[in-house]
Protein backbone atom coordinates (compact mmCIF):
# COMPACT_ATOMS: atom_id res chain seq x y z
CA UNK A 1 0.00 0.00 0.00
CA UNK A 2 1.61 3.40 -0.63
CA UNK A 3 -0.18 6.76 -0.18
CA UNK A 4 0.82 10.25 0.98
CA UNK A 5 0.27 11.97 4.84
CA UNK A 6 0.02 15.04 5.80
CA UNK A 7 1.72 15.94 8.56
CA UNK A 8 3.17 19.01 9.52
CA UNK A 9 2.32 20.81 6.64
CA UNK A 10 4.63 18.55 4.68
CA UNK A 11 3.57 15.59 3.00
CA UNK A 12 4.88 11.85 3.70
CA UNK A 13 4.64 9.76 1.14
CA UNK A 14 4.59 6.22 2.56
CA UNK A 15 5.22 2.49 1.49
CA UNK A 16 3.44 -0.56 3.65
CA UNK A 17 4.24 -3.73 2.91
CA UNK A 18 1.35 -6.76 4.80
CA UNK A 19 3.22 -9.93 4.63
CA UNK A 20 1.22 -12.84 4.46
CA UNK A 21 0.28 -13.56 7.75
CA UNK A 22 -1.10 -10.14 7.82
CA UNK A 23 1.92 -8.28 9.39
CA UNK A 24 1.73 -4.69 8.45
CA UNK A 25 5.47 -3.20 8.10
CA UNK A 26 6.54 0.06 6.35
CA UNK A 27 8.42 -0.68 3.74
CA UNK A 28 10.03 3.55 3.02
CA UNK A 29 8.55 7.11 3.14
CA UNK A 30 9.70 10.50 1.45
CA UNK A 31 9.14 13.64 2.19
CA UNK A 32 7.73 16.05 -0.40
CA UNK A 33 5.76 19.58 -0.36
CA UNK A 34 3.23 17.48 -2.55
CA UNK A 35 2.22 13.79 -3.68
CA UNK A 36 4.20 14.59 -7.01
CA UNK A 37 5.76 12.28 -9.34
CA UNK A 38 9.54 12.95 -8.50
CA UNK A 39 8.74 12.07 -4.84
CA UNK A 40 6.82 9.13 -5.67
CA UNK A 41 9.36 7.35 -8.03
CA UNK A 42 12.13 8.52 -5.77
CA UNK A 43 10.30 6.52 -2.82
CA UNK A 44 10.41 3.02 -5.21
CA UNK A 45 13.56 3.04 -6.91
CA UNK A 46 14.97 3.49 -3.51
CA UNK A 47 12.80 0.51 -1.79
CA UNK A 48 13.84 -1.30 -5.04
CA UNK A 49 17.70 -0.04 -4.40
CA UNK A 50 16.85 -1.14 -0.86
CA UNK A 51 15.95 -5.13 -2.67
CA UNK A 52 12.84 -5.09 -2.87
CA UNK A 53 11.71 -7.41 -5.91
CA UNK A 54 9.79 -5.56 -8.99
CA UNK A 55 10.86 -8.72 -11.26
CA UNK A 56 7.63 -10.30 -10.76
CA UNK A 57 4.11 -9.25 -10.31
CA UNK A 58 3.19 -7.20 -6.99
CA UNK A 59 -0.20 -5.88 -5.91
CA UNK A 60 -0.15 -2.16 -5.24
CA UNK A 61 -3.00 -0.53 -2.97
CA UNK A 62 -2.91 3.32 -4.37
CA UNK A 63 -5.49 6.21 -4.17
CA UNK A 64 -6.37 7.99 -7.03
CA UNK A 65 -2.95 9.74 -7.36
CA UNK A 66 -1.73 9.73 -10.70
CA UNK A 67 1.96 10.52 -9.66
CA UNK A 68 1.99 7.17 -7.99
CA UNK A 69 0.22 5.35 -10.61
CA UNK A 70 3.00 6.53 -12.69
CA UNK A 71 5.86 6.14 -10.66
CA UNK A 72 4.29 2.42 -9.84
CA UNK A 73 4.31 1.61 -13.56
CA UNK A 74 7.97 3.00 -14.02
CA UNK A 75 9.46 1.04 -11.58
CA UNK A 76 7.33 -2.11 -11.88
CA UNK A 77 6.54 -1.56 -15.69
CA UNK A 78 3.48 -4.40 -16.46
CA UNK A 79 4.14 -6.14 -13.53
CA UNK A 80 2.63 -3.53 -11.20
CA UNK A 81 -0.58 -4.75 -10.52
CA UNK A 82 -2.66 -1.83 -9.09
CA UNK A 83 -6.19 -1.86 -7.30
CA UNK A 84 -7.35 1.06 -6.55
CA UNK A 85 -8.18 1.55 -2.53
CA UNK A 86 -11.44 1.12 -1.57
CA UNK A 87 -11.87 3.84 1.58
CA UNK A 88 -10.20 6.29 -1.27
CA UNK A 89 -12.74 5.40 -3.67
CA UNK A 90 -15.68 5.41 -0.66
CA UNK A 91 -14.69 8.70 0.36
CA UNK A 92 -14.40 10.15 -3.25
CA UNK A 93 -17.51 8.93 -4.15
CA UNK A 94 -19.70 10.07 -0.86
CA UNK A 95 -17.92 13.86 -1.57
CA UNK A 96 -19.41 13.91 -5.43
CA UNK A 97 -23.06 12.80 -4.16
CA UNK A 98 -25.72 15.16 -4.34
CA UNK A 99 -26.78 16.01 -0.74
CA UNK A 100 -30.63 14.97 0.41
């Protein structure tokens, strides 16, 4: 799962890995002034410096960002395997509804 935190008026852009017993650890996190592209590919090519394995398929949890979307698909190319987070996409669509 990777998605970027605010905090402190900066925001955190951070990697979780859940290994499969359900163990949630974090993986990296950058620090950026936005959820931007440079930040988000920075984050992966270091985890993948780091040796993490992009040679074969990996779910990715991601929001709607398209920086990370991109950055995903650089680093993991067709093998990034990306479904989009459900509370994102729960929240996105109750703030588009029309009120009652």
């Amino acid at each position: 799962m990777i998605d970027g935190v605010e905090y402190a008026g900066q925001t955190m852009v951070v990697a979780l890995g859940i290994t499969e017993d359900g163990t949630k650890r974090i993986l990296g996190l950058r620090q950026g002034a936005t959820e931007n592209a440079a930040v988000c590919v920075a984050l992966l090519e270091e985890l993948q410096a780091r040796g993490l394995d992009t040679s074969r398929p990996t779910l990715l949890v991601l929001d709607g960002s398209k920086a990370l979307h991109a950055a995903a698909r650089r680093v993991w190319g067709d093998r990034a395997v990306i479904q989009r987070c459900q509370v994102h996409k729960r929240r996105n669509i109750k703030a588009h509804r029309a009120e009652k």
